[in-house]
C-alpha atoms as a PDB file:
ATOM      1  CA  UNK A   1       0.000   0.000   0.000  1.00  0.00           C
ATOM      2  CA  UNK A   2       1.177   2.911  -0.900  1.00  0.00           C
ATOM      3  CA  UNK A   3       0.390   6.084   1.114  1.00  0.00           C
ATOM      4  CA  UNK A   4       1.219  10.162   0.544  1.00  0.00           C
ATOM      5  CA  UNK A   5       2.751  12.153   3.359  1.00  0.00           C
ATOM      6  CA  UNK A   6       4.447  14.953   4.280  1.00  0.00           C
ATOM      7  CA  UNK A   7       6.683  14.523   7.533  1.00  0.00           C
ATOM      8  CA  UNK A   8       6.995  18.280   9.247  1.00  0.00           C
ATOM      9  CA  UNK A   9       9.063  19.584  12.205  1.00  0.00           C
ATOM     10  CA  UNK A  10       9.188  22.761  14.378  1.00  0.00           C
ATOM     11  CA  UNK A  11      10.451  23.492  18.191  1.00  0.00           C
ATOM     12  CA  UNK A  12      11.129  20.226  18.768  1.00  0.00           C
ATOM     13  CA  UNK A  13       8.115  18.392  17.743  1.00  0.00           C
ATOM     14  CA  UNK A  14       7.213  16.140  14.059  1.00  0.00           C
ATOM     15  CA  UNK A  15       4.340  15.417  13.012  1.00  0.00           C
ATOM     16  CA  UNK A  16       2.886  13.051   9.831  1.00  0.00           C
ATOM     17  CA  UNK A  17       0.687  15.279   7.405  1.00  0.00           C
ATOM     18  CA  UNK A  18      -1.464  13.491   5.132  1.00  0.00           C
ATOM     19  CA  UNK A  19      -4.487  14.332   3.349  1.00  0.00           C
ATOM     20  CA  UNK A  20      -7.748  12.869   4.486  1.00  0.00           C
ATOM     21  CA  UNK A  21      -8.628  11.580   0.911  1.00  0.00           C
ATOM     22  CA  UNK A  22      -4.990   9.385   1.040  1.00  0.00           C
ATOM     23  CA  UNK A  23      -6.427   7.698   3.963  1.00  0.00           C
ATOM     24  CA  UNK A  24      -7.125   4.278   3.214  1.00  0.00           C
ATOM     25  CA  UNK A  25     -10.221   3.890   5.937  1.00  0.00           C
ATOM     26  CA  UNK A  26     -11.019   6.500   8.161  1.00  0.00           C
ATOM     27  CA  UNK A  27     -12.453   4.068  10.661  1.00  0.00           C
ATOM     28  CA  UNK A  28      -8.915   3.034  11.030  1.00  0.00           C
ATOM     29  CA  UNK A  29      -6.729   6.017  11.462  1.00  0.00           C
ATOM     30  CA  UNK A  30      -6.344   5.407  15.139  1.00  0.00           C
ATOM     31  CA  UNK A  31      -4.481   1.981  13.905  1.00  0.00           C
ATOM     32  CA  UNK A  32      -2.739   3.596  11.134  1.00  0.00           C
ATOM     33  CA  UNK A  33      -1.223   6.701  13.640  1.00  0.00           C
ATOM     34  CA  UNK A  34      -0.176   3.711  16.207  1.00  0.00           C
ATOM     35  CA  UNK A  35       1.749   1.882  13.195  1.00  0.00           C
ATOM     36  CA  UNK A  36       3.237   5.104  11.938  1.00  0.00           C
ATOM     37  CA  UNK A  37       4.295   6.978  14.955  1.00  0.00           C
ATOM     38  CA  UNK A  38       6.442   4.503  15.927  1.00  0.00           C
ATOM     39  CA  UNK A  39      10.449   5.703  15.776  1.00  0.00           C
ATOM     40  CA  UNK A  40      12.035   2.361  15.489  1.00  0.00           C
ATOM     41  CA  UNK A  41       9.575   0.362  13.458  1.00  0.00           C
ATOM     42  CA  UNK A  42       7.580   3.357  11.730  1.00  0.00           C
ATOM     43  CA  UNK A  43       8.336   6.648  10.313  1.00  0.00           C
ATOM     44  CA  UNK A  44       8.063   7.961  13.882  1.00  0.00           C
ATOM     45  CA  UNK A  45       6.094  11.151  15.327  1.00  0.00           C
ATOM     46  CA  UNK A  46       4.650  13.178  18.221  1.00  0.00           C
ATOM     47  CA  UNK A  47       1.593  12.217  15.774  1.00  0.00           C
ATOM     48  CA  UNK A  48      -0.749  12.227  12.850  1.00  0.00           C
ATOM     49  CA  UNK A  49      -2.316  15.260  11.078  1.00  0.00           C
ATOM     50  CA  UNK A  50      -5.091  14.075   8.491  1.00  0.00           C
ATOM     51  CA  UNK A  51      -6.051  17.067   6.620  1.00  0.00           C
ATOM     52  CA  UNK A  52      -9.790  17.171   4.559  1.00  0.00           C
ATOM     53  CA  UNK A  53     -12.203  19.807   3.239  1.00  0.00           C
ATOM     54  CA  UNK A  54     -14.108  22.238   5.455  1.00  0.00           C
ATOM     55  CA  UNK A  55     -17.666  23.796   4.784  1.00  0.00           C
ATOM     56  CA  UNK A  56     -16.482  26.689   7.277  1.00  0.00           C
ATOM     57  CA  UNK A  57     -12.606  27.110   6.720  1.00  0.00           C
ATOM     58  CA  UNK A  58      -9.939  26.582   4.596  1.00  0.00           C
ATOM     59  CA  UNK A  59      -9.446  23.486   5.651  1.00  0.00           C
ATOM     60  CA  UNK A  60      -9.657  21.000   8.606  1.00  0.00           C
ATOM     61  CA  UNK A  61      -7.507  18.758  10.780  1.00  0.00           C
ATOM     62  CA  UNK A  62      -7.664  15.545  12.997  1.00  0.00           C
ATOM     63  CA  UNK A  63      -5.119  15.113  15.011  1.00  0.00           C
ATOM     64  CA  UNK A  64      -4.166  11.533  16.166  1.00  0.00           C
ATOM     65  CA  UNK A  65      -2.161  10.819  19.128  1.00  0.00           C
ATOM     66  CA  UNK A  66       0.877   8.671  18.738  1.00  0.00           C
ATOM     67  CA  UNK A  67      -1.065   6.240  20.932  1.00  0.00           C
ATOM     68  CA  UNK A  68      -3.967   6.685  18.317  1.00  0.00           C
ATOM     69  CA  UNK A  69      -6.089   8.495  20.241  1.00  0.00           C
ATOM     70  CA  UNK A  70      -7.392  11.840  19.241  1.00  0.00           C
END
């Protein structure tokens, strides 16, 4: 599987960015933020950013834990 993302840093902290419509399930982030937050055995992060459309903004985000909680 292959997945689009953008890994960003600032004051000490990375995060994954991906777009919500790269997301293979969204019932499964939480799983997917575990798997890929891990440093040794993922790309590693303090977490997951899915980005996706917004009726009232620019944009909006989900934030995922590295524990895959939100």
């Amino acid at each position: 599987m292959k997945i689009n993302f953008e890994k960003m840093q600032a004051t000490g902290n990375d995060f994954i960015l991906m777009s919500k419509d790269d997301l293979p399930d969204l019932d499964s982030v939480h799983l997917l933020a575990r798997k890929l937050c891990r440093r040794h055995f993922g790309i590693g992060g303090d977490g997951l950013l899915a980005v996706g459309e917004s009726e009232n903004a620019n944009c909006c985000m989900d934030m995922y834990n590295p524990g895959g909680t939100m």
